[in-house]
PDB file of N, CA and C in Angstrom:
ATOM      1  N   UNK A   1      -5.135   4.037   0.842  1.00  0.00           N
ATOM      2  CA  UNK A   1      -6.287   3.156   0.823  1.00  0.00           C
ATOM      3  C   UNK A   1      -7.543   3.998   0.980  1.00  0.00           C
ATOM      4  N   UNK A   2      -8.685   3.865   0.578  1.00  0.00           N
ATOM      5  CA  UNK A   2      -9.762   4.276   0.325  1.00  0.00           C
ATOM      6  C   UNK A   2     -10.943   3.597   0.790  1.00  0.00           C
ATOM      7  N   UNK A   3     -11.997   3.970   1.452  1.00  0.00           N
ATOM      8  CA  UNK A   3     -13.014   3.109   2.384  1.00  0.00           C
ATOM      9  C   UNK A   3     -14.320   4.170   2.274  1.00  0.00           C
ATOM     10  N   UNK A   4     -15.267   3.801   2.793  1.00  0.00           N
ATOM     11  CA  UNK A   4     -17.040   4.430   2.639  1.00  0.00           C
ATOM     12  C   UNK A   4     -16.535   4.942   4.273  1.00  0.00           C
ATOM     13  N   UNK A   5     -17.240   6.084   3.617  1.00  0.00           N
ATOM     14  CA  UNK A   5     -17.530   7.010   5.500  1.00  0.00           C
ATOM     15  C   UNK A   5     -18.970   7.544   5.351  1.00  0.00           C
ATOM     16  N   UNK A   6     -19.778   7.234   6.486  1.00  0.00           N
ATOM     17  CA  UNK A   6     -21.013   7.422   6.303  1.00  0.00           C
ATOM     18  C   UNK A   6     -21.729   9.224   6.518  1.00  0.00           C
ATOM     19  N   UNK A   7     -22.376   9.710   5.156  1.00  0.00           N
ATOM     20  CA  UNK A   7     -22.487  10.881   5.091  1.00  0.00           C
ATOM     21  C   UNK A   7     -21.728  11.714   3.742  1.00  0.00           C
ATOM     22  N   UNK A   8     -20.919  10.707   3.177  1.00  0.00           N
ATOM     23  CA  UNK A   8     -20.349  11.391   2.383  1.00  0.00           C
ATOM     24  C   UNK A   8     -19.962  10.357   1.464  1.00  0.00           C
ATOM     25  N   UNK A   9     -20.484  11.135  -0.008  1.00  0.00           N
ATOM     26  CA  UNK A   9     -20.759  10.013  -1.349  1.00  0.00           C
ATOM     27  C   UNK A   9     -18.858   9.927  -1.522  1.00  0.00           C
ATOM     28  N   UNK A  10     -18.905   8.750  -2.310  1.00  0.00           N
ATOM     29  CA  UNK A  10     -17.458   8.279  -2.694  1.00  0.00           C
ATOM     30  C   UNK A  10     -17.290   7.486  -1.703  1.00  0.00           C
ATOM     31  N   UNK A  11     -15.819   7.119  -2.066  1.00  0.00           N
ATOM     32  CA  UNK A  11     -14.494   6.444  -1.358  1.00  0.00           C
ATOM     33  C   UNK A  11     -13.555   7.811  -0.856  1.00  0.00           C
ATOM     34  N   UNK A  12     -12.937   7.453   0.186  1.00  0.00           N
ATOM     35  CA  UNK A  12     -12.235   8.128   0.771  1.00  0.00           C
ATOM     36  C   UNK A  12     -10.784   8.128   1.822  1.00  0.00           C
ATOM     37  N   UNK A  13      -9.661   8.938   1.781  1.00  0.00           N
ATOM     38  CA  UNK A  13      -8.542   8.095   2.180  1.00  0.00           C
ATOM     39  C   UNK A  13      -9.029   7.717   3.824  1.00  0.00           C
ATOM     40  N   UNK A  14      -7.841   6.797   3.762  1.00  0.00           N
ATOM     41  CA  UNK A  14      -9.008   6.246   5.363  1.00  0.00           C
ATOM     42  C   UNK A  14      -7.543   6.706   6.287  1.00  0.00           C
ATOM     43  N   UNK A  15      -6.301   7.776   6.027  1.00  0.00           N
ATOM     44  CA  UNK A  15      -5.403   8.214   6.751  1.00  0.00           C
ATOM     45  C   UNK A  15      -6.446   9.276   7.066  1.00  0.00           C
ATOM     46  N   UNK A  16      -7.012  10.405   6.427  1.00  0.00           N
ATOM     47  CA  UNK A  16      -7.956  11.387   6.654  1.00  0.00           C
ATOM     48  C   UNK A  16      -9.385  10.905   7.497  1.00  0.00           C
ATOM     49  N   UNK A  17     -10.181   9.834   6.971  1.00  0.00           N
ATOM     50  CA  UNK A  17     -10.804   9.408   7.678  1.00  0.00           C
ATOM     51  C   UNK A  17     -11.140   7.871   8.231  1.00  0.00           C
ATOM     52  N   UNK A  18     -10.309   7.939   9.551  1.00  0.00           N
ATOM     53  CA  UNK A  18     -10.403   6.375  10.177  1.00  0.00           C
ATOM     54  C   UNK A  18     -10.993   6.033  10.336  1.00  0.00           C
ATOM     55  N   UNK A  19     -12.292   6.496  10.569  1.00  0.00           N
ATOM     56  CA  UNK A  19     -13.707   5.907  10.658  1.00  0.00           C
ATOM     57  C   UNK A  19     -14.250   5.247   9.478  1.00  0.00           C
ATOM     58  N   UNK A  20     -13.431   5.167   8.301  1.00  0.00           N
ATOM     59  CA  UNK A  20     -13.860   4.390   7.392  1.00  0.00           C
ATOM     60  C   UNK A  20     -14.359   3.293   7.329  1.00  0.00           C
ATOM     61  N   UNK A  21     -14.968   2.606   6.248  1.00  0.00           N
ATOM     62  CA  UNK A  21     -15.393   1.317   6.347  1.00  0.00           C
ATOM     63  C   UNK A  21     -14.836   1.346   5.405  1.00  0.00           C
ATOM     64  N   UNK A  22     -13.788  -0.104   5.375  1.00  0.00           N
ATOM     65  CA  UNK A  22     -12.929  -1.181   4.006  1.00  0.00           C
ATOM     66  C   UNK A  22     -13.961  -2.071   3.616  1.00  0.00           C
ATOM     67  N   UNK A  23     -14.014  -2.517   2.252  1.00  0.00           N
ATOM     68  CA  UNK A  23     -14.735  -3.451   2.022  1.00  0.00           C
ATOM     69  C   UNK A  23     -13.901  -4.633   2.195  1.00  0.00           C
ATOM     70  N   UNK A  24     -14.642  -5.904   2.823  1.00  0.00           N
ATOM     71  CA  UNK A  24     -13.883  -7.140   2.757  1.00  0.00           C
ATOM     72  C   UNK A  24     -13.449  -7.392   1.431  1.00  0.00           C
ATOM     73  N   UNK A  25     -11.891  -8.097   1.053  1.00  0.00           N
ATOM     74  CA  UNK A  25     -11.500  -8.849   0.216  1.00  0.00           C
ATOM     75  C   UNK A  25     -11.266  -7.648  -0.859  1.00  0.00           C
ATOM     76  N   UNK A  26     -11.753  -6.472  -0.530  1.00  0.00           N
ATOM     77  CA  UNK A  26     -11.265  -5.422  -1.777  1.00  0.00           C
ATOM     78  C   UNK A  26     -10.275  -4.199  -1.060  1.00  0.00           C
ATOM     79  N   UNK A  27      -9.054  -3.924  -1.568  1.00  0.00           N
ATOM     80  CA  UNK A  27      -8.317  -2.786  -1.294  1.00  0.00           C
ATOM     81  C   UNK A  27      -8.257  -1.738  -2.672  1.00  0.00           C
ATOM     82  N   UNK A  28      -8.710  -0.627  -2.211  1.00  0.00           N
ATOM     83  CA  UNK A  28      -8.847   0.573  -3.433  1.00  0.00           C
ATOM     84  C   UNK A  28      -7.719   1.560  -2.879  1.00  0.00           C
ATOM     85  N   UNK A  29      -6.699   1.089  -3.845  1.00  0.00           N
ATOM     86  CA  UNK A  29      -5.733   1.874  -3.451  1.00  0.00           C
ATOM     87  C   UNK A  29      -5.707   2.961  -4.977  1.00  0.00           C
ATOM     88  N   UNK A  30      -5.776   4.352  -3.918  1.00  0.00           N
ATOM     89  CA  UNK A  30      -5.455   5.723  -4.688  1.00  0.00           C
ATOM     90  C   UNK A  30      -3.994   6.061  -5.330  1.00  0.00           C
ATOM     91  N   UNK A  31      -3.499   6.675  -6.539  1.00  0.00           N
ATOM     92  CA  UNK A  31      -2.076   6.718  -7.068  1.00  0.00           C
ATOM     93  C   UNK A  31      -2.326   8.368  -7.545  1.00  0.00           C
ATOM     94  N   UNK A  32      -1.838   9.056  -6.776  1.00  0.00           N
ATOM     95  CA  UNK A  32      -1.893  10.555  -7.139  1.00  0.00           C
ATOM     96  C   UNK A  32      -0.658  11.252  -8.196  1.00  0.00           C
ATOM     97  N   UNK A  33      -0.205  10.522  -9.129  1.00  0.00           N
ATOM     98  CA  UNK A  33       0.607  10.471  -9.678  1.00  0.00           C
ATOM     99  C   UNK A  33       0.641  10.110 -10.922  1.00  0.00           C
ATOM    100  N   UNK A  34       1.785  10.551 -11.922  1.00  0.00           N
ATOM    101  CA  UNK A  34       1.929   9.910 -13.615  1.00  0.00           C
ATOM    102  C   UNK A  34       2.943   8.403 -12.446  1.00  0.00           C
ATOM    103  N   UNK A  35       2.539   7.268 -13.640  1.00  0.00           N
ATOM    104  CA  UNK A  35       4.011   6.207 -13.143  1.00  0.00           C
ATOM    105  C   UNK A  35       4.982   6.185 -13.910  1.00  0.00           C
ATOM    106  N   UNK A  36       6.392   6.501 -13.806  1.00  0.00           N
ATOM    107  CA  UNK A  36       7.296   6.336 -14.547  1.00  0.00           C
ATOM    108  C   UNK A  36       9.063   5.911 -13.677  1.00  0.00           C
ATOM    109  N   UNK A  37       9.560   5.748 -14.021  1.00  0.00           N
ATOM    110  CA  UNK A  37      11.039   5.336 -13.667  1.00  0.00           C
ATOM    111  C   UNK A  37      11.437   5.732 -11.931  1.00  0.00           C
ATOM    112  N   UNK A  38      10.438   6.933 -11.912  1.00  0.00           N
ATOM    113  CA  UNK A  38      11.262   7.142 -10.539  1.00  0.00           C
ATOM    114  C   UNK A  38      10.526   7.239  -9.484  1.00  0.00           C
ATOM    115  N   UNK A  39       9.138   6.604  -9.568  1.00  0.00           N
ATOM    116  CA  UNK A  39       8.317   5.964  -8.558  1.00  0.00           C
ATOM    117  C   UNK A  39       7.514   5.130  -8.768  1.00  0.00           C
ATOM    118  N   UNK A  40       8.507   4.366 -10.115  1.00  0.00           N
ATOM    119  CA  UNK A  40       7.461   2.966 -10.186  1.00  0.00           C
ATOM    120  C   UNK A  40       8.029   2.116  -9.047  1.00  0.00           C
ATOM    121  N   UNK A  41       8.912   1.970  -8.331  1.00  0.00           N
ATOM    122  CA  UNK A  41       9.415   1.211  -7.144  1.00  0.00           C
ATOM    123  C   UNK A  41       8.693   1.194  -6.128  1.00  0.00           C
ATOM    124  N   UNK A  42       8.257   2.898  -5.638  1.00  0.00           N
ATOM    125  CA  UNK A  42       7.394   3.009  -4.907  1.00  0.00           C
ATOM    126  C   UNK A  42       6.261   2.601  -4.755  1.00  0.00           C
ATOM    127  N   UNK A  43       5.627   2.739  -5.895  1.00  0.00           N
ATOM    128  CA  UNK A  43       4.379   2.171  -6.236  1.00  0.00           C
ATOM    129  C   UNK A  43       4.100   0.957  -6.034  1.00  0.00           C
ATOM    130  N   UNK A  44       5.210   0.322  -6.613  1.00  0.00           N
ATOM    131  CA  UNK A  44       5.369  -1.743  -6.087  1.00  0.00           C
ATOM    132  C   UNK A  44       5.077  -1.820  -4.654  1.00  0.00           C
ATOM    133  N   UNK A  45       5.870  -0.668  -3.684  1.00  0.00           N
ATOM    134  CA  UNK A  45       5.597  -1.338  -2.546  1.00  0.00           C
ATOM    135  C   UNK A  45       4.875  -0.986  -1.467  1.00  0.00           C
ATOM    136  N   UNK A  46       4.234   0.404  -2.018  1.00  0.00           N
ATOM    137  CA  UNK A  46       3.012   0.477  -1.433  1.00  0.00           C
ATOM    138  C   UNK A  46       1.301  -0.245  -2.122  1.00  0.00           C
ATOM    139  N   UNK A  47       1.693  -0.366  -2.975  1.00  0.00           N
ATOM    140  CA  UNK A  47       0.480  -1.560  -3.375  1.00  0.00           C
ATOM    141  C   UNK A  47       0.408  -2.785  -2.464  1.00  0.00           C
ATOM    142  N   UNK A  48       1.937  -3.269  -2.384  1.00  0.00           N
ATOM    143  CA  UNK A  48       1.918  -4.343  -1.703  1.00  0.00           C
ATOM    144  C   UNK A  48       1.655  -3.927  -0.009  1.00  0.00           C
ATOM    145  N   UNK A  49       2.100  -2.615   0.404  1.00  0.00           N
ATOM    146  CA  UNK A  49       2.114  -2.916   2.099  1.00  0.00           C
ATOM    147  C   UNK A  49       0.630  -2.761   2.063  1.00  0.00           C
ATOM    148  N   UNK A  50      -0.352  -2.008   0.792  1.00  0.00           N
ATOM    149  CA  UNK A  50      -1.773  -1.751   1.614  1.00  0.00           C
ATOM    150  C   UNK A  50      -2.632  -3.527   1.343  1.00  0.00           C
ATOM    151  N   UNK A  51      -1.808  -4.075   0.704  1.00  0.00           N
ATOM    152  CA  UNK A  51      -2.216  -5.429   0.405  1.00  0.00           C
ATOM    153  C   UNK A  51      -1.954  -6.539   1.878  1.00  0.00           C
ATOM    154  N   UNK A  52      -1.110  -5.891   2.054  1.00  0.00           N
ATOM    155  CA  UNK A  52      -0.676  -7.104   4.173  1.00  0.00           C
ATOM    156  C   UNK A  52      -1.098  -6.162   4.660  1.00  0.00           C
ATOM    157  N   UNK A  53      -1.195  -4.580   4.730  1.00  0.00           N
ATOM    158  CA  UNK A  53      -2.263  -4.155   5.583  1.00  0.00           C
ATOM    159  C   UNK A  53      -3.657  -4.433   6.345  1.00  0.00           C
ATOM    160  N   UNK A  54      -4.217  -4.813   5.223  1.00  0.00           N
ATOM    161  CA  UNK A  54      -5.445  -5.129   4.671  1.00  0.00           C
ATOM    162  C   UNK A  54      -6.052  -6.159   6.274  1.00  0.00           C
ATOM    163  N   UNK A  55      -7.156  -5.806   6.695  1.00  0.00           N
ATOM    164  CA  UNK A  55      -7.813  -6.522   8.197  1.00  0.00           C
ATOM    165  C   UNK A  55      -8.140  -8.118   7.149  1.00  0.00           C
ATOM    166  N   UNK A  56      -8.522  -8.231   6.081  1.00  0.00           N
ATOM    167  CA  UNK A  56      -9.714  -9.603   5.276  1.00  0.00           C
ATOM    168  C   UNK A  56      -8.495  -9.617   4.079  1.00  0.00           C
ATOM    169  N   UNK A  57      -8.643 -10.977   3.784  1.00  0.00           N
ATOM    170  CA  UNK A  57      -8.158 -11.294   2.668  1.00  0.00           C
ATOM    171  C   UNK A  57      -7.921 -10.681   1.624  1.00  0.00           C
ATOM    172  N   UNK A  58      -7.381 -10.553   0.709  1.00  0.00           N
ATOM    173  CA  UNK A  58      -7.681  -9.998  -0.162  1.00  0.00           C
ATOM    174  C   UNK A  58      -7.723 -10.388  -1.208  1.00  0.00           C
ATOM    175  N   UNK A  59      -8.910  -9.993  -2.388  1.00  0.00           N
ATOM    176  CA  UNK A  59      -9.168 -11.193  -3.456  1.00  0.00           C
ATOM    177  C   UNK A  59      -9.090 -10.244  -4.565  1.00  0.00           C
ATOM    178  N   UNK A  60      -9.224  -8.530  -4.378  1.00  0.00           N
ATOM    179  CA  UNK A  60      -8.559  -7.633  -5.781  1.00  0.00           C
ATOM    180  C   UNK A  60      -8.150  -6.552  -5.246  1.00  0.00           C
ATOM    181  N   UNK A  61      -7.125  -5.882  -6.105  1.00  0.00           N
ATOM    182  CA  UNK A  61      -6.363  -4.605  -5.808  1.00  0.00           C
ATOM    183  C   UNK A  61      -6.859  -3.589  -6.941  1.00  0.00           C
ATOM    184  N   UNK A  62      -7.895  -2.652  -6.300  1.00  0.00           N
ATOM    185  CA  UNK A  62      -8.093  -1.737  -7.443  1.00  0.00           C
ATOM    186  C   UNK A  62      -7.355  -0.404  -7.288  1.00  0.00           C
ATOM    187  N   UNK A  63      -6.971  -0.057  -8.046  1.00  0.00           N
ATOM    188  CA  UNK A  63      -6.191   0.941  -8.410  1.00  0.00           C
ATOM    189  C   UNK A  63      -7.040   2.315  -8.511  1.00  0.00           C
ATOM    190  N   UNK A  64      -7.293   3.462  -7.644  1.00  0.00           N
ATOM    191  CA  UNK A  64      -8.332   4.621  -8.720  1.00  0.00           C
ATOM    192  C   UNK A  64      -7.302   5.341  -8.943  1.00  0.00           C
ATOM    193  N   UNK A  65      -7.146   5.160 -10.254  1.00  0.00           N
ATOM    194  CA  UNK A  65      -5.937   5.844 -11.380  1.00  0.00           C
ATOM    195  C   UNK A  65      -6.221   7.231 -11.725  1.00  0.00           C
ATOM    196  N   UNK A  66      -7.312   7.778 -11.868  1.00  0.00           N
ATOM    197  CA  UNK A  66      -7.747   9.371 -12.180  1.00  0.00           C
ATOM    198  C   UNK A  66      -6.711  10.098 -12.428  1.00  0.00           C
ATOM    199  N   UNK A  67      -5.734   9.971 -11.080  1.00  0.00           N
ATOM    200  CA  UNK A  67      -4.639  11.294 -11.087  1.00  0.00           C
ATOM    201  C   UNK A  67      -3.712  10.570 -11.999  1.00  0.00           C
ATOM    202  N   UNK A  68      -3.656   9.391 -12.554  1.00  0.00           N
ATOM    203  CA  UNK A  68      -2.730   8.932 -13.048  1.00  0.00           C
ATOM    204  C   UNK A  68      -2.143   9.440 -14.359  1.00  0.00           C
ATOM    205  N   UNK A  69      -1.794  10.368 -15.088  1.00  0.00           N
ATOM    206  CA  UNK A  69      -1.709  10.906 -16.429  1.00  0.00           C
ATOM    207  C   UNK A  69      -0.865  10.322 -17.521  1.00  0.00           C
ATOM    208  N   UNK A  70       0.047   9.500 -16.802  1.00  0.00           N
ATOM    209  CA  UNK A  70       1.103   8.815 -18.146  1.00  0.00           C
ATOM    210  C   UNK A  70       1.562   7.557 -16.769  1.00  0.00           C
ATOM    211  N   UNK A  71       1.933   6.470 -17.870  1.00  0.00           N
ATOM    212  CA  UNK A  71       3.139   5.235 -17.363  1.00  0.00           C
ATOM    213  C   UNK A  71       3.731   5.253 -18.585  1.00  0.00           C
ATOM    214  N   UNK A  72       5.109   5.272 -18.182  1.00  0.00           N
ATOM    215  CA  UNK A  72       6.075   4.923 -18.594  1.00  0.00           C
ATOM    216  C   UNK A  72       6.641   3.479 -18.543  1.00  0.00           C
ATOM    217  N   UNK A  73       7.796   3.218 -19.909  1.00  0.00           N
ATOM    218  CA  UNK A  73       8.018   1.172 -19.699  1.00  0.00           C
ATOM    219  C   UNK A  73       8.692   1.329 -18.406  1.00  0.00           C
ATOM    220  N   UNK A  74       8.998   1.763 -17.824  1.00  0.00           N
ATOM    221  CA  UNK A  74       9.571   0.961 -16.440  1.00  0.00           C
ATOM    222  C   UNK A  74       8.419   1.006 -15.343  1.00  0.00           C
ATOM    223  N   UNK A  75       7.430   1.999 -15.832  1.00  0.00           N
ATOM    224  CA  UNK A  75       6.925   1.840 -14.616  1.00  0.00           C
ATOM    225  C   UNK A  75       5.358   0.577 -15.056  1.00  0.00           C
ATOM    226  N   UNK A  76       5.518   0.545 -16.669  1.00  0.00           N
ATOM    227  CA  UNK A  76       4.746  -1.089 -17.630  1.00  0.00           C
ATOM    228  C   UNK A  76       4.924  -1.678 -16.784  1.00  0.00           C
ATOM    229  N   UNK A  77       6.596  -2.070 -17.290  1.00  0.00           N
ATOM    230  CA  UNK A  77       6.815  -3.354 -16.829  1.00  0.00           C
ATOM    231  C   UNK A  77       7.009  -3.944 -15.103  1.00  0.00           C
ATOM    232  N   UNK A  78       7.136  -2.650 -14.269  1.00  0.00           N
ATOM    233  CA  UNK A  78       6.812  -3.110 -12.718  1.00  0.00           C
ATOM    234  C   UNK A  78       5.091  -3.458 -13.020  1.00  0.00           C
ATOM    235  N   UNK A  79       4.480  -2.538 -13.455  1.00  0.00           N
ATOM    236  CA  UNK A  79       2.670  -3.493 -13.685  1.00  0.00           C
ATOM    237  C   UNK A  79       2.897  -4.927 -13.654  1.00  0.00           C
ATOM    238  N   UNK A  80       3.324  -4.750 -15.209  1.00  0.00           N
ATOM    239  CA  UNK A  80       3.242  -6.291 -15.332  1.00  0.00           C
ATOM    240  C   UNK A  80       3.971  -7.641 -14.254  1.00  0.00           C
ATOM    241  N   UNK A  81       5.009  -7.245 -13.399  1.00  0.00           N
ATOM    242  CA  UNK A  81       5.437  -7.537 -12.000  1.00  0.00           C
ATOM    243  C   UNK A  81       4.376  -7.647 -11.373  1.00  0.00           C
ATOM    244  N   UNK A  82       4.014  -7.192 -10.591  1.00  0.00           N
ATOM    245  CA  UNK A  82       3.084  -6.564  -9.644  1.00  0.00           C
ATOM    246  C   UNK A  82       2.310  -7.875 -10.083  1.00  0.00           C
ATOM    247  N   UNK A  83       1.633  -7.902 -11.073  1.00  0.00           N
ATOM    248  CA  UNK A  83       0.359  -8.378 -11.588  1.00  0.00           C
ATOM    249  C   UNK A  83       0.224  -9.835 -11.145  1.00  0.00           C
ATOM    250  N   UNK A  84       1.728 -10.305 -11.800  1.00  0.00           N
ATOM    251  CA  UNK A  84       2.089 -11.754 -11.554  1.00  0.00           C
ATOM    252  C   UNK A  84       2.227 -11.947 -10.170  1.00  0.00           C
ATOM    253  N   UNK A  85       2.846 -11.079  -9.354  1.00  0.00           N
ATOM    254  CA  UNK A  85       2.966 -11.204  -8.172  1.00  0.00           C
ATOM    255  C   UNK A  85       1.658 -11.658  -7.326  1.00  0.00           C
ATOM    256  N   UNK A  86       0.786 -10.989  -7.203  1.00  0.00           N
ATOM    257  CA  UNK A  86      -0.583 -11.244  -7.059  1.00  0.00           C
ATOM    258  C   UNK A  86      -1.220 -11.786  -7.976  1.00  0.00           C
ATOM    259  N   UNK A  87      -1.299 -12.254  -9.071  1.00  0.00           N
ATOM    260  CA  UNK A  87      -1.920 -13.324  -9.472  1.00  0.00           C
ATOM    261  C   UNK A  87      -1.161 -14.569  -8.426  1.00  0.00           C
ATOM    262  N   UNK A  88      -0.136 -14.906  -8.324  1.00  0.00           N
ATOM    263  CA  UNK A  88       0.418 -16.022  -7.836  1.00  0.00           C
ATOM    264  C   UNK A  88      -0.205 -15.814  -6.241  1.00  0.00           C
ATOM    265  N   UNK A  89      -0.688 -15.058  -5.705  1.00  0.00           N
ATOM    266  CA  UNK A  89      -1.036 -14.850  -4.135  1.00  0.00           C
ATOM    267  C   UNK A  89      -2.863 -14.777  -4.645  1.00  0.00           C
ATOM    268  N   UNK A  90      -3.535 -15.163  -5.402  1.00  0.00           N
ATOM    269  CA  UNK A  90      -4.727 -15.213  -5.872  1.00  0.00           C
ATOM    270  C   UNK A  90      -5.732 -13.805  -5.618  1.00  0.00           C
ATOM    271  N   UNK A  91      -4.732 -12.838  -6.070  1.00  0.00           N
ATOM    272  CA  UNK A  91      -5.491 -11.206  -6.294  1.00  0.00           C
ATOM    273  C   UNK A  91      -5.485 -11.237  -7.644  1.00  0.00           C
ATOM    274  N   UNK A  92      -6.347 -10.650  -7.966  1.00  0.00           N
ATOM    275  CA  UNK A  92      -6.448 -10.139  -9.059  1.00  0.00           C
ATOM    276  C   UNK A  92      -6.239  -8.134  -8.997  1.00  0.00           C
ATOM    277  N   UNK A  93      -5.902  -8.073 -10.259  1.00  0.00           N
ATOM    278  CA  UNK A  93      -5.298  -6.458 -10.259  1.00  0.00           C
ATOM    279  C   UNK A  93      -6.147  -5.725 -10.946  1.00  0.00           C
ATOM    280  N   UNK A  94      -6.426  -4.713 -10.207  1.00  0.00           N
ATOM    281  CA  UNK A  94      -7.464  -4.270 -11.981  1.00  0.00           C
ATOM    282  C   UNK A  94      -7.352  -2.497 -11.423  1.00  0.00           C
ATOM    283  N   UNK A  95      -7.598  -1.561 -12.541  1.00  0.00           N
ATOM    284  CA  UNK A  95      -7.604  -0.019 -12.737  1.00  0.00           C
ATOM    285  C   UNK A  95      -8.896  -0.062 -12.764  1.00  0.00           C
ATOM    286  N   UNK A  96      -8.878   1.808 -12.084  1.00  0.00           N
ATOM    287  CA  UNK A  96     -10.614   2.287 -12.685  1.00  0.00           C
ATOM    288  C   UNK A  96     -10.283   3.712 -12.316  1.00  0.00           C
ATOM    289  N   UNK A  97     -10.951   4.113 -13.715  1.00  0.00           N
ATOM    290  CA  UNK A  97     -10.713   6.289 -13.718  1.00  0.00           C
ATOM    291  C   UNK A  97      -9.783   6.022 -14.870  1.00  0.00           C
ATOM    292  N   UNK A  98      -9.125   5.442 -15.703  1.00  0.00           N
ATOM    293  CA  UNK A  98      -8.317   5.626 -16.366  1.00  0.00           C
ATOM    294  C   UNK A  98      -8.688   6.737 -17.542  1.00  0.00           C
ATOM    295  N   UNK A  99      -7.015   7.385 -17.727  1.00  0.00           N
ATOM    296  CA  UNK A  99      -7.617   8.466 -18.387  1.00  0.00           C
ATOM    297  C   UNK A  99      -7.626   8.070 -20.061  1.00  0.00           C
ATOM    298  N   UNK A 100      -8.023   8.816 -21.026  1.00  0.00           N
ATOM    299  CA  UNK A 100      -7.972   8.061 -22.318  1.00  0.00           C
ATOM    300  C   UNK A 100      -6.740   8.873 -23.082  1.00  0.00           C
ATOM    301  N   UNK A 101      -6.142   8.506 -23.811  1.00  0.00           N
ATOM    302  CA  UNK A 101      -6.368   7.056 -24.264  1.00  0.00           C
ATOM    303  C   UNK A 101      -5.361   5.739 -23.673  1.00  0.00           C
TER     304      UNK A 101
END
């Protein structure tokens, strides 16, 4: 998870710095990784624990994908899981940093 620390531009992990500030209703969860077959599982369920983590509601799950370099269909189609999952819990899902194409 990723939060504002005052003094220093960006988002930042908030295991490194606890003094973070979370924004209400938004979790920016970091993926230092390609997704494919053998940690798209993982991925499901740490999206979800930083999602009941979370102190405020939560109303979107952003993803900063940067490190992300490839998904693979298994780790698609857990997305497309995921997605529904939280759509049905009224999050919305969304990426940002994606690499092209």
């Amino acid at each position: 998870m990723l939060g504002r620390v005052d003094g220093i531009k960006g988002y930042h992990d908030v295991t490194r710095y606890p003094e973070a500030r979370l924004i209400p209703g938004l979790v920016l969860f970091r993926w230092d990784a390609p997704m494919f077959f053998a940690n798209a599982e993982l991925f499901h369920d740490r999206a979800l624990d930083a999602v009941a983590a979370s102190p405020t509601p939560v109303r979107w799950l952003v993803v900063a994908a940067e490190p992300v370099t490839s998904v693979d269909v298994t780790a698609a189609d857990m997305l497309a899981d995921l997605d529904e999952t939280l759509r049905e819990a009224g999050i919305e899902l969304c990426f940002a940093e994606m690499k092209d194409p």
